[in-house]
Protein backbone atom coordinates (compact mmCIF):
# COMPACT_ATOMS: atom_id res chain seq x y z
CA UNK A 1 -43.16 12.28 2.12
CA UNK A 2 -43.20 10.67 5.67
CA UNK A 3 -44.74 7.77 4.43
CA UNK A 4 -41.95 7.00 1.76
CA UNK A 5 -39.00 7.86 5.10
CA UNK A 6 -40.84 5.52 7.40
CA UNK A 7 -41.05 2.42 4.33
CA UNK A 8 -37.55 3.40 3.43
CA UNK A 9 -36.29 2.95 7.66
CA UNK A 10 -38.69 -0.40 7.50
CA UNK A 11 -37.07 -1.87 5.13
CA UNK A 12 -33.40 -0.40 6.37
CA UNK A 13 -34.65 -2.28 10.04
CA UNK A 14 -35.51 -5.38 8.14
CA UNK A 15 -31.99 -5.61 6.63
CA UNK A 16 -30.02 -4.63 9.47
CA UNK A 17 -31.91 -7.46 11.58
CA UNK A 18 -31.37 -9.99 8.74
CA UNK A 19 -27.41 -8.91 8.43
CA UNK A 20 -27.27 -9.68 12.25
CA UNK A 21 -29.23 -12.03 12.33
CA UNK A 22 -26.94 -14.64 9.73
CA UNK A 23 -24.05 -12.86 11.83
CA UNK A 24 -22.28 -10.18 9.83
CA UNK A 25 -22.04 -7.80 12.67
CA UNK A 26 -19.16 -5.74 11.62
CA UNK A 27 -21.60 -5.04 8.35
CA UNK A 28 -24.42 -4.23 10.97
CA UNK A 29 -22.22 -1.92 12.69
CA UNK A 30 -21.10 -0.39 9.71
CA UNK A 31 -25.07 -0.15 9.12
CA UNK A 32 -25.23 1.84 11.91
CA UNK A 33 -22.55 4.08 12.02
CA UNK A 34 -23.89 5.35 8.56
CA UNK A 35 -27.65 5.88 9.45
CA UNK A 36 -27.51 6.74 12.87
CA UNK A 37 -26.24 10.00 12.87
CA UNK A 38 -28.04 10.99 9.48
CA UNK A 39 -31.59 10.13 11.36
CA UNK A 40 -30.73 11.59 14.54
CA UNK A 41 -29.60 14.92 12.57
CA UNK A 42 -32.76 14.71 10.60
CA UNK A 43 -35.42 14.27 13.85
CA UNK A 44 -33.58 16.77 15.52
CA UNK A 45 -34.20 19.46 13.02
CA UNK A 46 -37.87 18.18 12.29
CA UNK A 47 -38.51 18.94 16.23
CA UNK A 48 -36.53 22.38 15.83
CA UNK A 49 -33.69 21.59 18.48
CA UNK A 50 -31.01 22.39 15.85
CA UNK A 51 -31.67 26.03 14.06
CA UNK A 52 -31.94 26.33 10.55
CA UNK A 53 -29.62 27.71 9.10
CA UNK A 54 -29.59 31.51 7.09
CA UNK A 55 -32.35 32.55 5.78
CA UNK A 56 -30.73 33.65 2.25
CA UNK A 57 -28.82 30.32 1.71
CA UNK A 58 -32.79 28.46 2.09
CA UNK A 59 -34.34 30.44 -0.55
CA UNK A 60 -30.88 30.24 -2.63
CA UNK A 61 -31.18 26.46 -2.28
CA UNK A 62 -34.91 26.35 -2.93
CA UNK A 63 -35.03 28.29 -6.09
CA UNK A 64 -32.11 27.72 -7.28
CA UNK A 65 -31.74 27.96 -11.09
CA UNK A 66 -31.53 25.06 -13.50
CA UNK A 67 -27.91 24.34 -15.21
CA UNK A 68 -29.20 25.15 -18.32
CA UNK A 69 -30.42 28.86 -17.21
CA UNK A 70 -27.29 29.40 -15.29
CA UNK A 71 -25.56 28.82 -18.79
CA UNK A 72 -27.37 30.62 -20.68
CA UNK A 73 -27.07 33.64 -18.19
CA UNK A 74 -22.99 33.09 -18.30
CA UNK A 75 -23.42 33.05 -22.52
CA UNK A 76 -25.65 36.11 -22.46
CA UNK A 77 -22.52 38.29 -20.09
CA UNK A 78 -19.83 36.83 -21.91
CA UNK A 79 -21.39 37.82 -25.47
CA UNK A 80 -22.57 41.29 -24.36
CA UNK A 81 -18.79 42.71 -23.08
């Protein structure tokens, strides 16, 4: 999983440095403004400075059910009353 984040940021470095390097800088910029919070939110809650957040809304996320379960469980009420 790390290995795939830290190719993915290589190559994001490599195209930021190319865009400023033929001189689009307001691209660069833009480059930044998009990825630098994202990755600063993201080490941040690696290290644990940020708290996760509820417990309940984890495992809801986690295991959440497939589309096609959820509809079936919404055919199976709306049949039965």
């Amino acid at each position: 999983m790390l290995l795939g984040c830290g190719l993915y940021y290589g190559v994001l470095m490599f195209n930021l440095a190319v865009t400023f390097w033929i001189g689009e800088s307001l691209l660069v910029l833009t480059g930044l403004l998009i990825y630098v919070p994202i990755t600063a939110f993201a080490l941040l809650r690696l290290l644990n400075k940020i708290p996760a957040g509820h417990p309940s809304m984890d495992h809801a996320i986690l295991n959440s059910d497939s589309p096609s379960t959820l509809l079936k469980r919404y055919t199976d009420s709306t049949t039965r009353s």
